[in-house]
Protein backbone atom coordinates (compact mmCIF):
# COMPACT_ATOMS: atom_id res chain seq x y z
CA UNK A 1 6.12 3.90 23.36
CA UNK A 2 3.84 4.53 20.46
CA UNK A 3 2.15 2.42 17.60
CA UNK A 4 4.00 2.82 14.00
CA UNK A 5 2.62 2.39 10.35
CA UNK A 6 5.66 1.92 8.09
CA UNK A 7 6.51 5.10 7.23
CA UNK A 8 8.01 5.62 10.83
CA UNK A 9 10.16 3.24 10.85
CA UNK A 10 12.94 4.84 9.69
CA UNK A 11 13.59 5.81 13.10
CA UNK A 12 14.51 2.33 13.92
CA UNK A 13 16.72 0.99 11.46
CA UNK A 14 20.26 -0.01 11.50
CA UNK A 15 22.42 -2.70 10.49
CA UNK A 16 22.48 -6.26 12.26
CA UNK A 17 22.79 -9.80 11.38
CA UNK A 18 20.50 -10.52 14.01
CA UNK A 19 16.97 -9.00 13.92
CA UNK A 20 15.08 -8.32 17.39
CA UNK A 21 13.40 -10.51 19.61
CA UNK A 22 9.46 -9.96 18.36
CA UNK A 23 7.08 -10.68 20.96
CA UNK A 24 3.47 -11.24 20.17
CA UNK A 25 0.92 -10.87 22.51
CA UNK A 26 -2.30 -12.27 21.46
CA UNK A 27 -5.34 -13.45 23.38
CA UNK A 28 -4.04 -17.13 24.17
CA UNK A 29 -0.62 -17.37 23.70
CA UNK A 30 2.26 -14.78 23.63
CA UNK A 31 4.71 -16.00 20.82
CA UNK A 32 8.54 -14.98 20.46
CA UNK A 33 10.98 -15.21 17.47
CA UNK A 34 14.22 -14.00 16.58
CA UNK A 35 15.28 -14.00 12.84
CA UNK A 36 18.95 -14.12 11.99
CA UNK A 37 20.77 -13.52 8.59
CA UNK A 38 22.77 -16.90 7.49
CA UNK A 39 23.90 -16.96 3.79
CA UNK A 40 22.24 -13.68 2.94
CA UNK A 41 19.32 -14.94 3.92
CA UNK A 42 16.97 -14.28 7.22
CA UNK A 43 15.94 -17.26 8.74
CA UNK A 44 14.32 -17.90 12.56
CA UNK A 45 16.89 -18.77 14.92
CA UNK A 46 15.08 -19.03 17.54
CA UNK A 47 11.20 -19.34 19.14
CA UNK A 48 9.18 -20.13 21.89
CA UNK A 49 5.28 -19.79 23.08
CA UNK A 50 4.32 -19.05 26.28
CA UNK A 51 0.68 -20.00 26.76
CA UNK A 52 -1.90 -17.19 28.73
CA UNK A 53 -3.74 -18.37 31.68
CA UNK A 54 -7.87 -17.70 29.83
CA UNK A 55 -9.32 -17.60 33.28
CA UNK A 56 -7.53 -13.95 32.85
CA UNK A 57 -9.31 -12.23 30.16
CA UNK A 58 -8.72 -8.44 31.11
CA UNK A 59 -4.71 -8.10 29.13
CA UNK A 60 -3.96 -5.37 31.82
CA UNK A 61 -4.74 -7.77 34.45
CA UNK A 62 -2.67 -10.17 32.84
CA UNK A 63 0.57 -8.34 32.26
CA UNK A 64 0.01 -6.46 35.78
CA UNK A 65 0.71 -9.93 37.37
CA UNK A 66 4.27 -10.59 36.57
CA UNK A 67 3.35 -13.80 34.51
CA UNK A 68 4.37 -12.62 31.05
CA UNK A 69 7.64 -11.26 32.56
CA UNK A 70 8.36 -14.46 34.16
CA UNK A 71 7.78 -16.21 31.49
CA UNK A 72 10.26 -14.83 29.13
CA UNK A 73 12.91 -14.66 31.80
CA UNK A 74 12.22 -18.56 31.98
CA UNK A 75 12.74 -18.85 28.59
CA UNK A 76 16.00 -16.48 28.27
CA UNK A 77 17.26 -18.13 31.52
CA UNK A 78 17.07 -21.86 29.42
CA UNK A 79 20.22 -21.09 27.15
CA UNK A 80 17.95 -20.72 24.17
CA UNK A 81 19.55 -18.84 21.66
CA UNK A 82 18.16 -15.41 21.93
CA UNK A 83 20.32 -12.40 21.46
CA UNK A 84 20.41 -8.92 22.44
CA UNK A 85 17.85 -6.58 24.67
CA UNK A 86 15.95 -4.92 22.03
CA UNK A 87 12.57 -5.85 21.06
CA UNK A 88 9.55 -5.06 18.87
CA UNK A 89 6.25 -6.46 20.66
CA UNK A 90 2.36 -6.22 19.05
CA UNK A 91 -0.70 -6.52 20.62
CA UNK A 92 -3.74 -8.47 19.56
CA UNK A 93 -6.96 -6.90 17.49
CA UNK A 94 -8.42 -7.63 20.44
CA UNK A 95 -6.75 -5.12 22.98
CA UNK A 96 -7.01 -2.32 20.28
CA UNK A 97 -9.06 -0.17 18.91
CA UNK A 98 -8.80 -0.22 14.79
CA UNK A 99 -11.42 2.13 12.84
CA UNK A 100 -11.27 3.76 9.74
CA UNK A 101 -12.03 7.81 9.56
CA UNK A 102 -12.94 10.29 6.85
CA UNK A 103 -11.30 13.68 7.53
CA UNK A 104 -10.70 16.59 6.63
CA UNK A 105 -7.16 17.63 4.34
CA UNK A 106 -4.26 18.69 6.39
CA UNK A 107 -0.79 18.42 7.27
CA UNK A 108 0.25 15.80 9.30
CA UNK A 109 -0.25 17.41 12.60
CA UNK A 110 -3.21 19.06 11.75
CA UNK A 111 -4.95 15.79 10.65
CA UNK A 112 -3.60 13.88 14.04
CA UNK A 113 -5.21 16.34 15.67
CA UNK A 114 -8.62 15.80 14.26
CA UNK A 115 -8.03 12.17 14.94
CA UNK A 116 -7.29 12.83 18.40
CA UNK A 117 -10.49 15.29 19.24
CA UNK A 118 -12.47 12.05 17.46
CA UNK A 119 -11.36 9.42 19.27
CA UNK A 120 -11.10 11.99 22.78
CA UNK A 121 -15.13 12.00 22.32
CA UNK A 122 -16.14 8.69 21.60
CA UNK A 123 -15.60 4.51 23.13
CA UNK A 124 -13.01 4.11 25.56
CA UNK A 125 -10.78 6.88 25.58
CA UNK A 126 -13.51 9.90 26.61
CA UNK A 127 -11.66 9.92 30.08
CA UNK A 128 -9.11 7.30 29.30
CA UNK A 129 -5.71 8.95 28.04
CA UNK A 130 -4.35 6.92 24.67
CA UNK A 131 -1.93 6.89 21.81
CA UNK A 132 -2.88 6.21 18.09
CA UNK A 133 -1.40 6.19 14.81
CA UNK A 134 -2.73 6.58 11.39
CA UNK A 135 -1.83 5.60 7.83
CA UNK A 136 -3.99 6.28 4.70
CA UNK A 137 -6.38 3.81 3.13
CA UNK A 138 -4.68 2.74 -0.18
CA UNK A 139 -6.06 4.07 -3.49
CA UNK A 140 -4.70 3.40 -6.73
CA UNK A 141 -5.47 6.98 -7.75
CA UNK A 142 -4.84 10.24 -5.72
CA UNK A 143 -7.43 11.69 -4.65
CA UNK A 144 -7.63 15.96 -5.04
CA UNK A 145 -6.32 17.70 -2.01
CA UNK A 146 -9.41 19.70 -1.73
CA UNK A 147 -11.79 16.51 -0.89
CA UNK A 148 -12.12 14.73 2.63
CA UNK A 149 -10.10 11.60 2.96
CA UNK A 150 -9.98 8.60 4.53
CA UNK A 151 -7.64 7.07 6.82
CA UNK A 152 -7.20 3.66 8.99
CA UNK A 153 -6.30 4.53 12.64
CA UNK A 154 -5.12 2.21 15.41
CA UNK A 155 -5.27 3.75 19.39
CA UNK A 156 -4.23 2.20 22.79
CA UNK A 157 -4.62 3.40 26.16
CA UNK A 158 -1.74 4.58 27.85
CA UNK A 159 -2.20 2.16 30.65
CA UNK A 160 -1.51 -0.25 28.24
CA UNK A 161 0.95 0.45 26.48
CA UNK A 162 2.99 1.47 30.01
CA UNK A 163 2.11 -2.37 31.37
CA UNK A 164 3.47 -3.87 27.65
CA UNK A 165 6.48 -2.07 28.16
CA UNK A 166 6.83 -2.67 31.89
CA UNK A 167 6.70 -6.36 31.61
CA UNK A 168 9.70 -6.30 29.36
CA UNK A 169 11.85 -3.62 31.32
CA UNK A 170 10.90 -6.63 34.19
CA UNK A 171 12.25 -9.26 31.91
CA UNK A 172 15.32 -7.84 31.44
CA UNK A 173 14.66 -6.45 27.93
CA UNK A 174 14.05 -2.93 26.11
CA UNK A 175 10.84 -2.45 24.30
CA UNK A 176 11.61 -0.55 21.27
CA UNK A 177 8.43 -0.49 19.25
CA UNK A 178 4.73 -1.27 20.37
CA UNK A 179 3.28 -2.42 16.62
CA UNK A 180 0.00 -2.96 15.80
CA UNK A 181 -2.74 -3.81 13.02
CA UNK A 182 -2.20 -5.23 9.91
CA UNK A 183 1.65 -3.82 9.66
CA UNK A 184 3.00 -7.05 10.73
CA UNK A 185 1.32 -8.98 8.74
CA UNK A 186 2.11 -7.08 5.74
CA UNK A 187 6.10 -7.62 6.15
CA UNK A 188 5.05 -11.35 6.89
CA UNK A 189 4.75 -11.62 3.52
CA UNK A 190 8.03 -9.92 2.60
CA UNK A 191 9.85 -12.60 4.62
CA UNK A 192 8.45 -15.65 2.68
CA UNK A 193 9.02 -13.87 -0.55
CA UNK A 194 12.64 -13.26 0.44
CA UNK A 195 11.97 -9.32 0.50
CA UNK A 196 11.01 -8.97 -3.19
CA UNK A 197 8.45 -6.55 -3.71
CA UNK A 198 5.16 -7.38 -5.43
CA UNK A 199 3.03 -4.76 -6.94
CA UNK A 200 0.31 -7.68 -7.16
CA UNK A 201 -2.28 -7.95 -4.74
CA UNK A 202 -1.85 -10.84 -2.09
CA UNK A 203 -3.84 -11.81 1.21
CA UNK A 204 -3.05 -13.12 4.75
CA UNK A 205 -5.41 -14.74 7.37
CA UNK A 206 -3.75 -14.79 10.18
CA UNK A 207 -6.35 -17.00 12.29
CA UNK A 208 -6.20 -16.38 16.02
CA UNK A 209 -7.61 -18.19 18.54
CA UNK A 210 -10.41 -15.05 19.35
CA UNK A 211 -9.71 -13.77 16.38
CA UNK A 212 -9.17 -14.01 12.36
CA UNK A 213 -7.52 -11.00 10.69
CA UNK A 214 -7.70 -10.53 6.87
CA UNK A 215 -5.34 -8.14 5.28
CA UNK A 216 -4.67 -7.36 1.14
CA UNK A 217 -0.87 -6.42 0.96
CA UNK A 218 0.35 -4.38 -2.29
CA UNK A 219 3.72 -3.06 -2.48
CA UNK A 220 4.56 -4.39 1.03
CA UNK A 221 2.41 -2.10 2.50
CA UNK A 222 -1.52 -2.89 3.56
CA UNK A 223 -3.56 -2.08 1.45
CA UNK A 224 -7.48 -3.32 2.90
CA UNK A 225 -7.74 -5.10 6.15
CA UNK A 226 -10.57 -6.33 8.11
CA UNK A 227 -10.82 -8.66 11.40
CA UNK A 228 -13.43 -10.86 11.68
CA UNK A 229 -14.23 -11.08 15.04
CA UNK A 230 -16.41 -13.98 15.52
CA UNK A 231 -14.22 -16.62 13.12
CA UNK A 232 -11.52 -17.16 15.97
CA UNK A 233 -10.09 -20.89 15.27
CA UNK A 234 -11.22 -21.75 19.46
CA UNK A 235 -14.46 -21.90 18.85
CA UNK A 236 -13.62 -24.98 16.26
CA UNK A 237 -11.42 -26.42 18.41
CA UNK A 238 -13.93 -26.08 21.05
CA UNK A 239 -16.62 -27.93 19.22
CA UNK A 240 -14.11 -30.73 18.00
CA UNK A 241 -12.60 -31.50 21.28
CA UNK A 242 -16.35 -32.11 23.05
CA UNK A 243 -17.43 -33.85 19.52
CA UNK A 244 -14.29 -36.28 20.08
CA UNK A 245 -14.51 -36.25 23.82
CA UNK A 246 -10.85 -35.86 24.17
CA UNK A 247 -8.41 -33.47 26.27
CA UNK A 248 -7.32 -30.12 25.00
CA UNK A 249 -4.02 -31.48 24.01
CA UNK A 250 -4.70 -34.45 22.20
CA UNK A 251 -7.50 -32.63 20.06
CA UNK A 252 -4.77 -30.63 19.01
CA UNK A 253 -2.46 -32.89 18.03
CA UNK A 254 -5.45 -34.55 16.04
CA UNK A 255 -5.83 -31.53 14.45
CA UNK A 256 -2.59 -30.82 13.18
CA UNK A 257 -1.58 -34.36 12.47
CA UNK A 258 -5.32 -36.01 11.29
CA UNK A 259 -6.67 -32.64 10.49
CA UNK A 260 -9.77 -32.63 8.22
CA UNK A 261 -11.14 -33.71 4.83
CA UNK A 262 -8.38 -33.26 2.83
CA UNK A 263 -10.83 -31.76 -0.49
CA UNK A 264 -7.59 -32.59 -3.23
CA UNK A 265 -7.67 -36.19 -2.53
CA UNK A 266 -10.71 -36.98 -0.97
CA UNK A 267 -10.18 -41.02 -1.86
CA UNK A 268 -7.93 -41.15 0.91
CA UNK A 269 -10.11 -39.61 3.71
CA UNK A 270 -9.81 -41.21 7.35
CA UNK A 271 -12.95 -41.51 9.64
CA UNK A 272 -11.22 -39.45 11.98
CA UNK A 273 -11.02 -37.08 9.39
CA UNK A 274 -14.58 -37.66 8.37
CA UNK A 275 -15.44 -36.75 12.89
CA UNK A 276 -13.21 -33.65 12.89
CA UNK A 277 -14.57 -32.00 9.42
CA UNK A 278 -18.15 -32.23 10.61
CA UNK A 279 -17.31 -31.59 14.42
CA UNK A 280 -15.64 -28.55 12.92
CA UNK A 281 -18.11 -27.30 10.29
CA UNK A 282 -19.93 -25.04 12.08
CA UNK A 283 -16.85 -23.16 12.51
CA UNK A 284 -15.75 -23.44 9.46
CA UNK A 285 -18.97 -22.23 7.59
CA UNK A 286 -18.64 -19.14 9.62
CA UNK A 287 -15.24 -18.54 8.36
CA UNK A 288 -15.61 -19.04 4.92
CA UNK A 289 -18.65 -16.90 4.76
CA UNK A 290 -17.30 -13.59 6.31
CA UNK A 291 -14.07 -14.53 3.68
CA UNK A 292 -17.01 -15.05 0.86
CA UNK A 293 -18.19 -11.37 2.09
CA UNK A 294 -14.93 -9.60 1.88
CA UNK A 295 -14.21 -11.03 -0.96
CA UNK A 296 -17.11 -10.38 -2.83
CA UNK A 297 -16.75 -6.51 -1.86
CA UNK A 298 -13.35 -6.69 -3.32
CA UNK A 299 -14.31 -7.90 -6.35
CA UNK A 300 -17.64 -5.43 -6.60
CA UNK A 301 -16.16 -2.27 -4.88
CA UNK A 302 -12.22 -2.49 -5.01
CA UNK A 303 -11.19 -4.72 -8.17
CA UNK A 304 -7.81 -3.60 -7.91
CA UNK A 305 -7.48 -5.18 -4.70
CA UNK A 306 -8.67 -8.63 -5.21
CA UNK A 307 -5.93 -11.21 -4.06
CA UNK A 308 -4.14 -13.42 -6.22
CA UNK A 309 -3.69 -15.52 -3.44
CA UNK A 310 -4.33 -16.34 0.33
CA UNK A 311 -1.68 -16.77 2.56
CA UNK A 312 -2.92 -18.57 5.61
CA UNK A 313 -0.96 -18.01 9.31
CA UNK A 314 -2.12 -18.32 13.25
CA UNK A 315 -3.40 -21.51 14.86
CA UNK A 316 -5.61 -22.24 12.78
CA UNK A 317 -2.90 -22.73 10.05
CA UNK A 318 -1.72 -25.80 12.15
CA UNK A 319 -5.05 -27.82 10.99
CA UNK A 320 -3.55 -30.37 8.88
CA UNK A 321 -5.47 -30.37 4.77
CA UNK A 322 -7.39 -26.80 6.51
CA UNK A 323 -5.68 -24.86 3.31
CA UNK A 324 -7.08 -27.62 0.71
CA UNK A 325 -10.24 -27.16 2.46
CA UNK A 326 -10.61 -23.10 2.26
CA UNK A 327 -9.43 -22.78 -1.65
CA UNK A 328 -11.84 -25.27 -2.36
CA UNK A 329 -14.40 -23.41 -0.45
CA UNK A 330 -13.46 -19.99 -1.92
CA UNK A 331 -12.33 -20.97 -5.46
CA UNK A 332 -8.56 -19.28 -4.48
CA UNK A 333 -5.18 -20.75 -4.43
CA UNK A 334 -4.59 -20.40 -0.05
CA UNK A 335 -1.40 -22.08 1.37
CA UNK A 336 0.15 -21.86 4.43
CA UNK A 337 3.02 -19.59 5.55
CA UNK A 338 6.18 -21.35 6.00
CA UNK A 339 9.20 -19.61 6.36
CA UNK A 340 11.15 -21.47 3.45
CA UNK A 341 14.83 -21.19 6.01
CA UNK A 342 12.59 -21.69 9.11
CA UNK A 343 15.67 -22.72 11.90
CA UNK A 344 19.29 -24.03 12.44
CA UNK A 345 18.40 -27.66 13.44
CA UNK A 346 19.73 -27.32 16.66
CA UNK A 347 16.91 -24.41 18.33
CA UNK A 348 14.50 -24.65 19.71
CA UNK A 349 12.31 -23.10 16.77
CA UNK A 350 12.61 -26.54 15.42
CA UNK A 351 9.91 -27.48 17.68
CA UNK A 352 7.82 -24.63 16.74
CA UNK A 353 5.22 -23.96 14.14
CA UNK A 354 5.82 -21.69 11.97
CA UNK A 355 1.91 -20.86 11.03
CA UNK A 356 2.09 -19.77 14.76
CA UNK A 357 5.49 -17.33 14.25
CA UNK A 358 3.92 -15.26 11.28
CA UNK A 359 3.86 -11.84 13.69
CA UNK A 360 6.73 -12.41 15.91
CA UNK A 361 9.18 -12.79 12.85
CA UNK A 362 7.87 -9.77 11.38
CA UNK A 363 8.26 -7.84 14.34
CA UNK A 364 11.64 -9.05 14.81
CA UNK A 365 12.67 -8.38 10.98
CA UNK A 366 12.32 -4.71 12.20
CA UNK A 367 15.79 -4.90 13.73
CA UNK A 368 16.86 -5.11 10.43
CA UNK A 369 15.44 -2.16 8.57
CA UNK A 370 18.05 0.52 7.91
């Protein structure tokens, strides 16, 4: 088991019209997704969510008690239309540990062991044994070899990664790859382009329940990411379902169907609409302020890496008008990733949201890469 950037996954490529199952594990829901190739084309064949038990918080905990592994052998055991054993899994912001270092030049090995004696002598891994992985922070120039550089670097402990890859041996599956950090969310992108390459900067927000992570992908590859930790989309949901006074399920399904203010044609506005958008705007505020703050050190520090665009994923996609809302906030085009070929009619990704898919597709797109 290890984390990989890109530029190790060469070692998993082959040929296949069916990709592998991606499972992502976030802090409230685990989502799955298989992507298959139909008219040239990948498209998601199949998906599923399996929802986490919150009064669990500790992940290790969680996949120590059998539930993940039961769930997806539930799920496999329904004749959904899964295929194969292999899969590609990733593991919320939340569980890792993401930083960014400035070290020393090197080769390879010589640099991953600087990174090592770091992280050995700081947080959670002084006594606690880990694996990491590291990827350079993208420049548009190249910087001498004789000057420091910096790097992005993602760690895990051992214990786990092991319980990850445990609780698919359990389900009757092979963990290939244990991704990570803003990787996914970079070949996200790739998918609803149909694989063409943009040298252009573009952004995802994939907005978690805990959680939102922002990520600038150039050239398919990540080129600035940042998680902003107190934006998760539960706290909004949290403060519209006690403003409405309704159950957990129906304020969702007034969120994704009612939604909020919808900012393009605001002549058309519901009252309902009118309740959630202020129930919600604490929430919201927050959000659009930490985006207001990365983007305004983008445009101040890294011009080059200002998106074009903002390409909006997790639950908090589902809000019905919330895309409207955030480009009129930020003064940016942001829509909403939708796989353009999202299922055959007759899976059961038909009943599955898309926004809520972003990872697990791109994990499972790495059973494609050759």
């Amino acid at each position: 088991m290890s984390i990989i950037t890109r530029s190790l996954m060469q070692q998993f490529r082959r040929p296949s019209r069916v990709g592998w199952i991606g499972v992502d594990i976030g802090s409230h829901s685990v989502k799955l997704a298989q992507l298959e190739i139909v008219n040239g084309r990948k498209q998601i064949a199949e998906a599923a969510v399996i929802y986490r038990d919150e009064s669990t918080a500790n992940i290790v905990e969680w996949l120590s008690s059998g539930t993940l592994s039961k769930g997806i052998r539930l799920i496999l055991s329904q004749n959904r239309r899964f295929r194969g054993r292999d899969v590609a899994c990733a593991l919320s912001t939340t569980a890792l540990d993401f930083r960014s270092m400035r070290i020393p030049p090197g080769s390879d090995d010589e640099r991953r062991r600087m990174i090592s004696q770091d992280l050995s002598d700081s947080g959670d891994f002084v006594t606690t044994p880990f694996q990491f992985d590291f990827w350079n922070v993208y420049s548009s120039t190249s910087e001498p070899e004789a000057t420091d550089s910096t790097v992005n670097v993602i760690a895990v402990t051992d214990e786990l990664a092991t319980q990850v890859s445990n609780s698919i041996r359990i389900a009757g599956l092979d963990c290939q790859v244990l991704d990570g950090g803003p990787f996914p969310q970079a070949r996200s992108l790739d998918l609803i382009r149909f694989g063409t390459v943009s040298n252009r900067p573009a952004a995802i927000l994939d907005w978690g329940h805990n959680t939102a992570n922002f990520a600038v992908v150039i050239d398919s590859q990540p080129a600035f990411s940042r998680s902003l930790k107190s934006c998760g989309v539960g706290s909004l949901v949290g403060a519209v379902q006690e403003g409405l006074g309704v159950s957990i399920e129906d304020c969702h399904e007034i969120l994704s169907t009612s939604g909020v203010v919808n900012t393009l044609e605001p002549s058309g506005t519901t009252e309902l609409q009118d309740l959630v958008t202020d129930f919600a705007g604490s929430s919201l505020d927050d959000l659009v302020a930490e985006l207001q703050k990365t983007l305004s050190f983008l445009r101040n520090q890294r011009a080059e890496l200002l998106p074009e665009r903002i390409w909006l994923a997790g639950g908090g996609a589902t809000i019905h008008h919330i895309a409207a809302s955030l480009s009129h906030r930020l003064g940016l085009p942001v829509e909403t990733w939708r796989h353009p070929l999202i299922c055959a009619a007759t899976s059961s990704a038909a009943r599955t949201r898309a926004e809520l898919l972003v990872q697990a597709a791109a994990l499972s797109d790495l059973g494609f890469r050759e």
